[in-house]
N, C-alpha and C. Protein backbone atom coordinates (compact mmCIF):
# COMPACT_ATOMS: atom_id res chain seq x y z
N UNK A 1 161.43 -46.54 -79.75
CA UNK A 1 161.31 -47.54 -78.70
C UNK A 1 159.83 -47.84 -78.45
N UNK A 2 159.33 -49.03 -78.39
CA UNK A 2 158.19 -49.66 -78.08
C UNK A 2 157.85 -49.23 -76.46
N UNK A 3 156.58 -48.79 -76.44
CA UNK A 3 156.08 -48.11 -75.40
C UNK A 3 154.67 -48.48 -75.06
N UNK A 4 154.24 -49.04 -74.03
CA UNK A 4 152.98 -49.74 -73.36
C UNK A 4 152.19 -48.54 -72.48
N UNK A 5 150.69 -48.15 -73.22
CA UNK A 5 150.32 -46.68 -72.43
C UNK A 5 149.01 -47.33 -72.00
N UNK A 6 148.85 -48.54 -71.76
CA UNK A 6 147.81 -48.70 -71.24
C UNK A 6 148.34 -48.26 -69.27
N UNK A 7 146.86 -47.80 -68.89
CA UNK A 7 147.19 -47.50 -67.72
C UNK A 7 147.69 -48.44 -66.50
N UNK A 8 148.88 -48.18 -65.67
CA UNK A 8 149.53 -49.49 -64.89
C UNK A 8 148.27 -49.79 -63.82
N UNK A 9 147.76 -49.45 -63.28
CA UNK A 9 146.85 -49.73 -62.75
C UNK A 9 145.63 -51.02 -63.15
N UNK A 10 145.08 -50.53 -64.58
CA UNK A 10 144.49 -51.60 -65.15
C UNK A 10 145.22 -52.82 -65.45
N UNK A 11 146.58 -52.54 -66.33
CA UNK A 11 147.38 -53.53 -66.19
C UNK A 11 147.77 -54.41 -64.73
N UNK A 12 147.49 -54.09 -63.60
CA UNK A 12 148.24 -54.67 -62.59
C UNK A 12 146.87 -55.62 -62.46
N UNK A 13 145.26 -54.95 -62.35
CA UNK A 13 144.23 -55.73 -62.48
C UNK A 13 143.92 -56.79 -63.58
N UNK A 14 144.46 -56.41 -64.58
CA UNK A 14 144.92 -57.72 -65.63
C UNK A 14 145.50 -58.87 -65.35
N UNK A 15 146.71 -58.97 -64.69
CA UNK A 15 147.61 -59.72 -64.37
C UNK A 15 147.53 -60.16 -63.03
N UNK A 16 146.55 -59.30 -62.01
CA UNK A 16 145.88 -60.13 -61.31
C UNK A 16 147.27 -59.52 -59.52
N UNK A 17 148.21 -58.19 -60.10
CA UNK A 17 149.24 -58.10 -59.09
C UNK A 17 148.63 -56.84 -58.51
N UNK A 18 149.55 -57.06 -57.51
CA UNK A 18 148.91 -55.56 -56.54
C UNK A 18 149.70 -54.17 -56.99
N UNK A 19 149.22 -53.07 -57.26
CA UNK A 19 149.89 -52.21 -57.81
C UNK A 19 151.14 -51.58 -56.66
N UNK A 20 151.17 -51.98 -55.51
CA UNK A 20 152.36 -51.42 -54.69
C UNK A 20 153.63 -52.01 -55.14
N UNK A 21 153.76 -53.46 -56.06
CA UNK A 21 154.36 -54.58 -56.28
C UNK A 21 155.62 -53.34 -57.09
N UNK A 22 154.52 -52.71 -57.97
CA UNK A 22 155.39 -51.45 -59.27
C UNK A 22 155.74 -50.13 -58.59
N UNK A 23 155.19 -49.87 -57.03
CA UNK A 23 156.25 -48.63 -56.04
C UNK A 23 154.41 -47.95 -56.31
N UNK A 24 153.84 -47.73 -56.74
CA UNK A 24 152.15 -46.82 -57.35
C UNK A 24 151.47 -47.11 -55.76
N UNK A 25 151.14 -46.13 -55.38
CA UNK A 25 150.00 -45.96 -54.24
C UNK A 25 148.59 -46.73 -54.30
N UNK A 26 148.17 -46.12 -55.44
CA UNK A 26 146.90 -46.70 -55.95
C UNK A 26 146.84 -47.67 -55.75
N UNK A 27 145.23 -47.77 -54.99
CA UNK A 27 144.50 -49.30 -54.37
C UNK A 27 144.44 -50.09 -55.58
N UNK A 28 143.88 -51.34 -55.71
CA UNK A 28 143.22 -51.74 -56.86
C UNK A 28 141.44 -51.43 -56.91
N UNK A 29 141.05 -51.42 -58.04
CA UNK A 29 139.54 -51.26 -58.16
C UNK A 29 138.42 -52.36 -57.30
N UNK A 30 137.81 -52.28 -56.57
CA UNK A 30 136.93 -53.01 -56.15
C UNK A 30 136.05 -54.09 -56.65
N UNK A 31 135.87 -53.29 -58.02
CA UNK A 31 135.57 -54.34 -59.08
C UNK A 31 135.78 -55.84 -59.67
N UNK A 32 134.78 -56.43 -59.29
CA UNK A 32 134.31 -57.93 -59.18
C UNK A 32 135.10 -58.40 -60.67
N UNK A 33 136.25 -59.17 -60.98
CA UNK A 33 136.49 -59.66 -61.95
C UNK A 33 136.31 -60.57 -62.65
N UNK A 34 135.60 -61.04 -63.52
CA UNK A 34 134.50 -61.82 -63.70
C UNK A 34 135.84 -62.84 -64.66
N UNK A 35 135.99 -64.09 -64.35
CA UNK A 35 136.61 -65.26 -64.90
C UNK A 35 136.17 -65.90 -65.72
N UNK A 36 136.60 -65.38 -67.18
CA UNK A 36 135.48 -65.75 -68.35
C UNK A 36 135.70 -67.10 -68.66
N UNK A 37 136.46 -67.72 -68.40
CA UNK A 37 137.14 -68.91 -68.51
C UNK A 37 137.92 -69.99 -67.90
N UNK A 38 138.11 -71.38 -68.01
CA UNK A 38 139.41 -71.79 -67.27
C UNK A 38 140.25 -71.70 -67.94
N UNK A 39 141.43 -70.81 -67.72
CA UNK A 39 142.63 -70.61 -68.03
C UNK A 39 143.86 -72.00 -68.48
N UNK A 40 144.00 -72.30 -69.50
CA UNK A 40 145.00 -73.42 -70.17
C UNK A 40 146.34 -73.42 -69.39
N UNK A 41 147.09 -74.09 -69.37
CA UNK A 41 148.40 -74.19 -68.55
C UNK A 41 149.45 -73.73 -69.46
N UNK A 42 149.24 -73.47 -70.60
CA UNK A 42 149.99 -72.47 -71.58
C UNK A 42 149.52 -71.11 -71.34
N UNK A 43 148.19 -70.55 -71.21
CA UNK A 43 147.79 -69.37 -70.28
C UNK A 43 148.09 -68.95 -69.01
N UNK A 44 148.37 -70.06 -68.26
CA UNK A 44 149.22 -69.49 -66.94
C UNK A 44 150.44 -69.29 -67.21
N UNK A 45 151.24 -69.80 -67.41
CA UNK A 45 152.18 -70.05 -67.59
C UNK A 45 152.55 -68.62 -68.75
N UNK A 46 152.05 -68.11 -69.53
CA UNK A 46 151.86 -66.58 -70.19
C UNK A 46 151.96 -65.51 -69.59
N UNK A 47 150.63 -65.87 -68.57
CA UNK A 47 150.81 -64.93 -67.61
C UNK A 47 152.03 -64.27 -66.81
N UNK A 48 152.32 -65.72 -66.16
CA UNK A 48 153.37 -65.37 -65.43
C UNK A 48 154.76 -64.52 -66.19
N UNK A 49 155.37 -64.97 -67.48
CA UNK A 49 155.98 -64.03 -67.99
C UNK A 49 155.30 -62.49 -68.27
N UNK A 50 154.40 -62.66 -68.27
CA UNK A 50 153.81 -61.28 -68.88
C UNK A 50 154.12 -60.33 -67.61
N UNK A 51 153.96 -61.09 -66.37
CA UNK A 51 153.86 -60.11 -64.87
C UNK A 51 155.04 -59.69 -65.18
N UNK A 52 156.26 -60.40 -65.00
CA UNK A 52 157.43 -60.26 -64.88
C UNK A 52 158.22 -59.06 -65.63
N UNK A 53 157.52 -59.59 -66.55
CA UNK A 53 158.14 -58.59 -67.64
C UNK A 53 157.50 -57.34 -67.31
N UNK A 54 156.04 -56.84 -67.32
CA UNK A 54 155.37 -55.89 -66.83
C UNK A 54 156.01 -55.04 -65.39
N UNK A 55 156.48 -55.58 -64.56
CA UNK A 55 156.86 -56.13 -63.19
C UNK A 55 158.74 -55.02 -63.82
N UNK A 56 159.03 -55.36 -63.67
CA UNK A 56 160.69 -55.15 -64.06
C UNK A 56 160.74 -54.11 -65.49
N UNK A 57 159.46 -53.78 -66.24
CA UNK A 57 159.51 -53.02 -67.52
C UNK A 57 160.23 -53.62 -68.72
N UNK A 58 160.49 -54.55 -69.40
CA UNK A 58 161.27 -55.06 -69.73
C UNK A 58 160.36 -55.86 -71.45
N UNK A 59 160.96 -55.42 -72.29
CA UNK A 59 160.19 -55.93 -73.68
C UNK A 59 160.55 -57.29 -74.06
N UNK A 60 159.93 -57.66 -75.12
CA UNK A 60 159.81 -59.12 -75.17
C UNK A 60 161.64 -59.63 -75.34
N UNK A 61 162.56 -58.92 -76.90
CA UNK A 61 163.48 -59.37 -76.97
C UNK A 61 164.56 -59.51 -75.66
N UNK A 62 164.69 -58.26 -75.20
CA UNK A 62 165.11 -57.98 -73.82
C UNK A 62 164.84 -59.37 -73.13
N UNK A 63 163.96 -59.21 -72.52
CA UNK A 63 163.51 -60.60 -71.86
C UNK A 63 164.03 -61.83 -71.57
N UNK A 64 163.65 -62.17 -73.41
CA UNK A 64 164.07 -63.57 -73.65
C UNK A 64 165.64 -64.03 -73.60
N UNK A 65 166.44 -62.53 -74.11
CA UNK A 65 168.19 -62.66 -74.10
C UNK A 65 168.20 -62.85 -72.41
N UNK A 66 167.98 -62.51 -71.67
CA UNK A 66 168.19 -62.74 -70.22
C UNK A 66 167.85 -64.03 -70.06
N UNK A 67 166.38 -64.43 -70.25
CA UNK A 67 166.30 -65.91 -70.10
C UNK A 67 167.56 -66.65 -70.83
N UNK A 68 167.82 -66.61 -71.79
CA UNK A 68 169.25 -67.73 -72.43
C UNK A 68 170.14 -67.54 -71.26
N UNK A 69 170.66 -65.91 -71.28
CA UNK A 69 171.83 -65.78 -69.94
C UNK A 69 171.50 -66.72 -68.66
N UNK A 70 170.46 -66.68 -68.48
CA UNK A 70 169.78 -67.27 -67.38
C UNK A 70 170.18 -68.53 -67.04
N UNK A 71 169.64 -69.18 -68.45
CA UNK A 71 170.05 -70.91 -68.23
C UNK A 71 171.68 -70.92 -69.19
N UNK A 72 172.23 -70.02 -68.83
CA UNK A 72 173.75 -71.09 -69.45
C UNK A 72 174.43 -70.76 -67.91
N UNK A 73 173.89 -70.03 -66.81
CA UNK A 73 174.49 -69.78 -65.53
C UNK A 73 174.41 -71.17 -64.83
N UNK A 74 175.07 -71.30 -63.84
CA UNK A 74 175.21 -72.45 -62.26
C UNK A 74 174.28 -72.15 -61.80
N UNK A 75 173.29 -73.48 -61.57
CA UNK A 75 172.24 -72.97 -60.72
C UNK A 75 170.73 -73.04 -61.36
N UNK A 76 169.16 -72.72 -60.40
CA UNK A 76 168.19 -72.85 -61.18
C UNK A 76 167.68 -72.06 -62.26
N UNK A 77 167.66 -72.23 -63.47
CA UNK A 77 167.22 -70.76 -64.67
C UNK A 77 166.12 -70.15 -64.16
N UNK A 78 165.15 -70.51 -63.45
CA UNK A 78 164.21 -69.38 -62.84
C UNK A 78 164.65 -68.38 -61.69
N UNK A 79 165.27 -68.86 -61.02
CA UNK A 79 166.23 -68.05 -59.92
C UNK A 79 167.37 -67.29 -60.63
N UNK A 80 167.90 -67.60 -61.38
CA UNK A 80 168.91 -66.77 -61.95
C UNK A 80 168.41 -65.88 -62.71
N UNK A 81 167.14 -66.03 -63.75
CA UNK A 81 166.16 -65.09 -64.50
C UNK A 81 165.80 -63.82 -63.46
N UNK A 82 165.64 -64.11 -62.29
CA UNK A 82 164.64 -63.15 -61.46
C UNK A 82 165.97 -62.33 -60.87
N UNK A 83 167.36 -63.21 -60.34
CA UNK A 83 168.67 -62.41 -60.14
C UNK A 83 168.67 -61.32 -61.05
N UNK A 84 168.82 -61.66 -62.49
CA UNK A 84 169.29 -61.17 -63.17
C UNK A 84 168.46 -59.80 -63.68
N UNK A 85 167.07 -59.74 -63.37
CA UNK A 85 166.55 -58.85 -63.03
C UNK A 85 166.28 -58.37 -62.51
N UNK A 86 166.44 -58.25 -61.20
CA UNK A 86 166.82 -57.51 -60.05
C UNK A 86 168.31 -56.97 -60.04
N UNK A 87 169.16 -57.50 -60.29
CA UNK A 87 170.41 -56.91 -60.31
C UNK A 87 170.22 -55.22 -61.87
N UNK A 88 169.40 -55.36 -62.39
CA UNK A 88 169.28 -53.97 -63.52
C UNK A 88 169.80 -52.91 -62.65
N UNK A 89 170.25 -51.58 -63.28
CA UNK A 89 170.55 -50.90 -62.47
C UNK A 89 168.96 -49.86 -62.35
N UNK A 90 168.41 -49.93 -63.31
CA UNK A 90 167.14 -49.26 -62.98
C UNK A 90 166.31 -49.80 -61.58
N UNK A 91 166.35 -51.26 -61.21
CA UNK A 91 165.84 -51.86 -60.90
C UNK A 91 166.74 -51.30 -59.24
N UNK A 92 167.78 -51.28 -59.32
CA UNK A 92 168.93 -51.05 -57.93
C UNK A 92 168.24 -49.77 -57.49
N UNK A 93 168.19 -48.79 -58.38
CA UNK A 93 167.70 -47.10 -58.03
C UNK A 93 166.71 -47.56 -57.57
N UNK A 94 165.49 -48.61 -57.61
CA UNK A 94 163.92 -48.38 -57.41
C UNK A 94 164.57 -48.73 -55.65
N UNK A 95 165.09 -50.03 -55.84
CA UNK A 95 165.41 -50.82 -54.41
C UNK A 95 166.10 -50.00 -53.92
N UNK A 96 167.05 -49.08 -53.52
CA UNK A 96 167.47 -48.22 -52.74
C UNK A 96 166.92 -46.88 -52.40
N UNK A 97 165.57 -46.82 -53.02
CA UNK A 97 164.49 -46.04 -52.39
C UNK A 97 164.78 -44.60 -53.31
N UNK A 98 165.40 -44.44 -54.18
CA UNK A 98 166.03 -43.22 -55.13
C UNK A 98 164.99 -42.97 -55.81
N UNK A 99 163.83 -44.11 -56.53
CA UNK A 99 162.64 -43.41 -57.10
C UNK A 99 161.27 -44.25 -56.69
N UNK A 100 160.57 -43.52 -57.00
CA UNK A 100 159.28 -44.05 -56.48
C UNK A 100 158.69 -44.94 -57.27
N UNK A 101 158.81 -45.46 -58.27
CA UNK A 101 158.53 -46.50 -59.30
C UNK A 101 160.15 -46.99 -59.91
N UNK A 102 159.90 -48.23 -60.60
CA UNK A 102 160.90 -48.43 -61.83
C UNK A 102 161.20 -47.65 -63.08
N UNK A 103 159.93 -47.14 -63.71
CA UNK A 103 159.66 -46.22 -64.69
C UNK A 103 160.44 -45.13 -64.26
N UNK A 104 160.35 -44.54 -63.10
CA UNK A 104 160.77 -43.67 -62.50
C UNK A 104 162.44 -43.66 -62.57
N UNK A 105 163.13 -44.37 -62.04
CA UNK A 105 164.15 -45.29 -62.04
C UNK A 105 164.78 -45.28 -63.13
N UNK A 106 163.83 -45.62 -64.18
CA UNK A 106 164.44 -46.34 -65.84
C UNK A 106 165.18 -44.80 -65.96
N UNK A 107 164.06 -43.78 -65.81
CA UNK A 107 164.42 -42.27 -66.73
C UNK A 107 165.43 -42.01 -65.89
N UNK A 108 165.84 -41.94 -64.36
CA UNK A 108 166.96 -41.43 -63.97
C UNK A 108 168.21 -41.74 -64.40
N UNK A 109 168.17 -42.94 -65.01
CA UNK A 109 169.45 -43.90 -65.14
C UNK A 109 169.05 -43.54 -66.19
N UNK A 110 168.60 -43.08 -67.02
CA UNK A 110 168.30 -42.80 -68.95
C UNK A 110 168.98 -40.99 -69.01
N UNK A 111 169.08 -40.51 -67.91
CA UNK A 111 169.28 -38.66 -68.12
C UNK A 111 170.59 -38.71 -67.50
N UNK A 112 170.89 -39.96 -67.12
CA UNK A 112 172.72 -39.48 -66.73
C UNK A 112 172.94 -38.84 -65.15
N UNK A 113 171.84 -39.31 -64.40
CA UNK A 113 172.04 -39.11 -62.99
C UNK A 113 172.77 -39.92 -61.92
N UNK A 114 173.05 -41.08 -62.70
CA UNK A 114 173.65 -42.51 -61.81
C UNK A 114 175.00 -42.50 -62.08
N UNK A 115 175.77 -42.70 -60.78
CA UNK A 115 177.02 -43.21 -61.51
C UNK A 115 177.73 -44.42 -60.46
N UNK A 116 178.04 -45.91 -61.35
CA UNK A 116 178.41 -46.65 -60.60
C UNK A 116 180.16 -46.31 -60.51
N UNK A 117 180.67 -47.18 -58.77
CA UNK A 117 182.15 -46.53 -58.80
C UNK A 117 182.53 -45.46 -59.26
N UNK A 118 181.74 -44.86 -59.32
CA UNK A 118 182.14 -43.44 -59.89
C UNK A 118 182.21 -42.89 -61.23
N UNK A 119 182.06 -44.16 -61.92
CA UNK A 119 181.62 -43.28 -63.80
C UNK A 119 180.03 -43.68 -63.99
N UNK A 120 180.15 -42.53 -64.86
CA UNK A 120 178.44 -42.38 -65.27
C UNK A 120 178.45 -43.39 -66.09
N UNK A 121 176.87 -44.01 -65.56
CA UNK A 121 176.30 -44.98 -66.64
C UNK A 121 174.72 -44.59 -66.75
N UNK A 122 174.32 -44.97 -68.40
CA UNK A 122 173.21 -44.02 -68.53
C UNK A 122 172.58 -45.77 -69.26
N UNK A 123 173.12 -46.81 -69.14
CA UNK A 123 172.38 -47.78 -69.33
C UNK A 123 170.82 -48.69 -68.34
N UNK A 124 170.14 -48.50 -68.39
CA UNK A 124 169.07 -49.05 -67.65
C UNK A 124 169.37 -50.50 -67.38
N UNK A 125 169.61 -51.22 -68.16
CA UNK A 125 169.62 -52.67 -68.26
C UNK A 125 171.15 -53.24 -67.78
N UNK A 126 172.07 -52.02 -67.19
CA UNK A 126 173.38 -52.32 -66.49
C UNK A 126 173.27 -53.68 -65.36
N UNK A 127 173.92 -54.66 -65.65
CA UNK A 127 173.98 -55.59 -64.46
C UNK A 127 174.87 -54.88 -63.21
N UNK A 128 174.45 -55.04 -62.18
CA UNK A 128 175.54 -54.22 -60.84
C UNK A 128 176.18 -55.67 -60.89
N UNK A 129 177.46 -55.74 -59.94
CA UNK A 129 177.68 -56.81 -59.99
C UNK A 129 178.56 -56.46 -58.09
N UNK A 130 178.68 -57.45 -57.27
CA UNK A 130 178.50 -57.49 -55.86
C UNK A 130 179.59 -56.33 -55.62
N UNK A 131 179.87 -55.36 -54.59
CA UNK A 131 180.70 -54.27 -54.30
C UNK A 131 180.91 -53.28 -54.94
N UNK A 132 179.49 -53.41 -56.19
CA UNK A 132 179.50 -52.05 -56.68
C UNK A 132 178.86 -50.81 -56.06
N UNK A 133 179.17 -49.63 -55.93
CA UNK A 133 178.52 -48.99 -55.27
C UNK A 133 177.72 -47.91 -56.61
N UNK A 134 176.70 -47.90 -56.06
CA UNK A 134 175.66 -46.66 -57.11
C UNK A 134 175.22 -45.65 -56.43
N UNK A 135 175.51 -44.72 -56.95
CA UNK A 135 174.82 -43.43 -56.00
C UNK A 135 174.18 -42.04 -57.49
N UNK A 136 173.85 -41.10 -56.89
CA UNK A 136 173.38 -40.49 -57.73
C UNK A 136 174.52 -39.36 -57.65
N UNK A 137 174.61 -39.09 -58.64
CA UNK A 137 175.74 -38.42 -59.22
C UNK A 137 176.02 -36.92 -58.62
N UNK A 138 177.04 -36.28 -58.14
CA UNK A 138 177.09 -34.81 -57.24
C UNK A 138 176.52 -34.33 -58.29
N UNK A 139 176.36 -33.54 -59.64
CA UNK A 139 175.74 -32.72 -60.26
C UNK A 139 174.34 -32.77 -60.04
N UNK A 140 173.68 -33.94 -59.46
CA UNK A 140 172.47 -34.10 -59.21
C UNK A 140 171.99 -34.06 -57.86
N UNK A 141 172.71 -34.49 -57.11
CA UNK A 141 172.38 -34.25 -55.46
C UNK A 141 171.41 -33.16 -55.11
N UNK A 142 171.71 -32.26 -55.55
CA UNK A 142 171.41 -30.59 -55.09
C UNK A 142 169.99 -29.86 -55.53
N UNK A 143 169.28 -31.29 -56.20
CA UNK A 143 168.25 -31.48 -56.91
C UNK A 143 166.77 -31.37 -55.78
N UNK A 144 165.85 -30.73 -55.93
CA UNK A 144 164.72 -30.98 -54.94
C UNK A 144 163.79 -32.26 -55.22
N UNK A 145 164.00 -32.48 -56.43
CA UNK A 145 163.44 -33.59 -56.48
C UNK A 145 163.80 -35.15 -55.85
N UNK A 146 165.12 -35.26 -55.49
CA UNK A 146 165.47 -36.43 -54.93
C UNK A 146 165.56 -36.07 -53.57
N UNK A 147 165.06 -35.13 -53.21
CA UNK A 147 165.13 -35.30 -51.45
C UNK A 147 163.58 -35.20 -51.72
N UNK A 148 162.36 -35.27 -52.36
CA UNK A 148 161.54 -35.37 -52.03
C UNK A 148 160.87 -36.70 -52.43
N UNK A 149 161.76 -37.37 -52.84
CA UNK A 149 161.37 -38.72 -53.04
C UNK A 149 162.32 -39.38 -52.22
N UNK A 150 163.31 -39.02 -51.15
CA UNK A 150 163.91 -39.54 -50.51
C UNK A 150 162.65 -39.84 -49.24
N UNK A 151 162.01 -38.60 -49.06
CA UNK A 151 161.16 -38.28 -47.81
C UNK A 151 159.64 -39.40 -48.40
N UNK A 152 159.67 -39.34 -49.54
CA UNK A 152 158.78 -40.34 -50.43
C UNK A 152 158.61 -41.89 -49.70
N UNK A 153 159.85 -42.29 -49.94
CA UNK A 153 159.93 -43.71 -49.89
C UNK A 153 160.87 -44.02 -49.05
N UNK A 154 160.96 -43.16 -47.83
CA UNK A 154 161.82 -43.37 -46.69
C UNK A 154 161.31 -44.46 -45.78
N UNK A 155 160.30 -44.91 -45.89
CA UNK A 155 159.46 -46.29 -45.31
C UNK A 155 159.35 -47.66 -46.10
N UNK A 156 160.08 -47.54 -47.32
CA UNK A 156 160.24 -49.02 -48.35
C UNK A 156 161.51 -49.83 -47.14
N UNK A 157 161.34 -50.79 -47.21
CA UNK A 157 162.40 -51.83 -46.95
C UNK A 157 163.44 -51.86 -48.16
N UNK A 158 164.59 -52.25 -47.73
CA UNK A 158 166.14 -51.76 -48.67
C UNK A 158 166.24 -54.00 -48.49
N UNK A 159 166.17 -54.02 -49.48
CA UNK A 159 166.89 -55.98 -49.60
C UNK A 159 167.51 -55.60 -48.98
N UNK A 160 168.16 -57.20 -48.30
CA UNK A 160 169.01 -57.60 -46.97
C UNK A 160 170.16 -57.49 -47.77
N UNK A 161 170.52 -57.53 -49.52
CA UNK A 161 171.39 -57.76 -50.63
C UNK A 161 171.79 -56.13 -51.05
N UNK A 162 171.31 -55.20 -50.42
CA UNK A 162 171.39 -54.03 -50.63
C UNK A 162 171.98 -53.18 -49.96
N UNK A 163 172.78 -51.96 -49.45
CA UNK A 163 173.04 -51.65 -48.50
C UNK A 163 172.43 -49.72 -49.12
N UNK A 164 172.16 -49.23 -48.17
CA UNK A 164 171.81 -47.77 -48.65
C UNK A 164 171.71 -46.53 -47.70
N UNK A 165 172.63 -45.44 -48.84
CA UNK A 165 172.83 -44.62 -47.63
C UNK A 165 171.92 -43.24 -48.17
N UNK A 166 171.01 -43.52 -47.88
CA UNK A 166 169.71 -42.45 -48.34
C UNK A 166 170.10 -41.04 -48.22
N UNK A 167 170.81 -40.43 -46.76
CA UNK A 167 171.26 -39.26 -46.78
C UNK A 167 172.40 -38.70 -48.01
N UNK A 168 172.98 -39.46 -48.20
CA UNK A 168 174.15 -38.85 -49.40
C UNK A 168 173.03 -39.72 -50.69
N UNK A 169 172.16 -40.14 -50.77
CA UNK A 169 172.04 -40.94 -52.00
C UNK A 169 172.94 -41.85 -52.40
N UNK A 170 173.05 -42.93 -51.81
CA UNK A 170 174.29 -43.82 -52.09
C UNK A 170 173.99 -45.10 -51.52
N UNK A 171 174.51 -46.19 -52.67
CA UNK A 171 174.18 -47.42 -52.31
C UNK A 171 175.40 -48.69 -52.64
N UNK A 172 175.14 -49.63 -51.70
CA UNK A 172 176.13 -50.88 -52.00
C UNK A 172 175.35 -51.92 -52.40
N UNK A 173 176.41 -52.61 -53.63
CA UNK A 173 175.67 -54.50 -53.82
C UNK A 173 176.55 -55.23 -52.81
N UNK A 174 175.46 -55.42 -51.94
CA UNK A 174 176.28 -56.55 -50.76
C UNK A 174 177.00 -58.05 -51.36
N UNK A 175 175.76 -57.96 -51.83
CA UNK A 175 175.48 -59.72 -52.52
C UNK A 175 174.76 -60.14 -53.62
N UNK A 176 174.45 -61.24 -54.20
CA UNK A 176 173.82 -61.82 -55.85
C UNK A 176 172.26 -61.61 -54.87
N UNK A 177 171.12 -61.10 -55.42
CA UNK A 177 169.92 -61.85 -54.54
C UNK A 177 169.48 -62.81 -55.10
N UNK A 178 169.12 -63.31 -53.17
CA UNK A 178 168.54 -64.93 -53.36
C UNK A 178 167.72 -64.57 -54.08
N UNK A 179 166.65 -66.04 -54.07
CA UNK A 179 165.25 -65.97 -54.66
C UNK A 179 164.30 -65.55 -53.35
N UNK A 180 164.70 -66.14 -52.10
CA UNK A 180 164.18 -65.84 -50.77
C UNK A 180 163.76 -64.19 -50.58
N UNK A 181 164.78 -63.24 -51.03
CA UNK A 181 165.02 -61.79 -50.97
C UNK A 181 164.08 -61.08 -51.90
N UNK A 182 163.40 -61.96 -53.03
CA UNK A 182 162.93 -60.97 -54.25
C UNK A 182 161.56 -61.15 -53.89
N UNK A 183 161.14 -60.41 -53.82
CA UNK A 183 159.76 -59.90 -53.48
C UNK A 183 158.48 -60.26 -54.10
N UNK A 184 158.89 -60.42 -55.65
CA UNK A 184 157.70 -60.43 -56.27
C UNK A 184 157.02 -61.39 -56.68
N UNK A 185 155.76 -61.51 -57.08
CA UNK A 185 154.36 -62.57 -57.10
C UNK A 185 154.34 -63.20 -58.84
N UNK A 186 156.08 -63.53 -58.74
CA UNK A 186 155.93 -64.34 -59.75
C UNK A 186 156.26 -65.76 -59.81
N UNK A 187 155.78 -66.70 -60.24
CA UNK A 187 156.26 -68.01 -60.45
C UNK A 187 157.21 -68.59 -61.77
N UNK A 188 158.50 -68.26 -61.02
CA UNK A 188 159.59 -68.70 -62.34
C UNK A 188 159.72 -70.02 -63.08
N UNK A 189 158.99 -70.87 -62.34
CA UNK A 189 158.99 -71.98 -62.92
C UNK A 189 158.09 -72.12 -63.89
N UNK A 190 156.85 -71.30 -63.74
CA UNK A 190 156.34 -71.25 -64.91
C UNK A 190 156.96 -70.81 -66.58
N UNK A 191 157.56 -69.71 -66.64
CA UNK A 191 158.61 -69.15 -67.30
C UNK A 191 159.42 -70.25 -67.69
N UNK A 192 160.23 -70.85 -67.42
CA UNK A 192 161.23 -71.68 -67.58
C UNK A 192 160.23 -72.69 -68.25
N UNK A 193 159.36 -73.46 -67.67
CA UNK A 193 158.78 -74.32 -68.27
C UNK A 193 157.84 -74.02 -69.70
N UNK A 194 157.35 -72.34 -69.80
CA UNK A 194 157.00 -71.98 -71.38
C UNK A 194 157.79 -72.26 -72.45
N UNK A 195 159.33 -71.25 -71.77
CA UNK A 195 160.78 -71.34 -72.86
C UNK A 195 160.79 -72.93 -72.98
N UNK A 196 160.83 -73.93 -72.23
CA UNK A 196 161.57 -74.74 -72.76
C UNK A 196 160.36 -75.80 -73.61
N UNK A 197 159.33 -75.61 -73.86
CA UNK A 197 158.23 -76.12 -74.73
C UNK A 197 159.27 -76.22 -76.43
């Protein structure tokens, strides 16, 4: 599996996002970023996929199969792109406060700690779909590590699309999220308008 070790930090100063965006404490560097250039509207527009993808962990093929899913759905393909990544189940564990990053997230749902409705799923890239419930699995409960990332990220906000019951480790999909609900400092229209060049 293709693996990105540059440090997230520098990367978040690359792309110009705040590193809290990825769950990471770390400030950004103070350091004056010097704009070697004016950036082309095929360079923004780069960018912005690059966050996203960076943003959600997510490799190029990955990606792009979501974008198609994206636009054969009802509705705008940039809003449904950003649904559809937010609905991941790695992505559900980060939002219900279960890990302190996505990365974090990816590996829990990769070691067989998650189980939606009640069967284990060890897929990262699982779509939830509305009244599913995810929780972390009883063989794992009893774990010190998830009550100390419970006490971790007991101050994140839970989406209004989320419901979560932190004491048992357990969570509901209320609803699809809006675009209003998703948090992050990306511009989907840019995206949509690269693909469709």
């Amino acid at each position: 599996m293709a693996r990105d070790f540059t440090p997230a930090v520098k990367r978040c100063r690359e792309l110009g996002i705040e590193p809290s965006v990825l769950g990471l404490a770390k400030k950004p560097s103070r350091r004056k970023v010097n704009e070697r250039r004016k950036v082309s509207e095929y360079g923004l527009q780069l960018r912005e996929k690059q966050k996203a993808k960076f943003i959600y962990g997510v490799l190029e093929r990955q990606f792009h199969n979501t974008y198609l899913k994206a636009s054969k759905m009802h509705g705008m393909t940039g809003e449904n792109l950003l649904s559809l990544l937010e609905r991941r189940l790695d992505n559900v564990i980060f939002r219900l406060g279960f890990a302190r990053t996505r990365k974090e997230a990816r590996q829990i749902v990769s070691h067989s700690h998650v189980s939606v409705n009640g069967r284990k799923v060890n897929i990262p890239s699982y779509a939830v779909k509305v009244g599913d419930v995810v929780e972390i699995r009883e063989a794992s409960r009893s774990s010190s590590h998830f009550k100390l990332v419970v006490e971790e990220t007991h101050r994140q906000i839970i989406p209004s699309w989320l419901q979560s019951d932190r004491d048992n480790l357990k969570g509901k999909v209320l609803s699809l999220p809006l675009r209003e609900e998703i948090d992050v400092p990306v511009e989907e229209r840019q995206i949509v308008e690269l693909y469709s060049k």
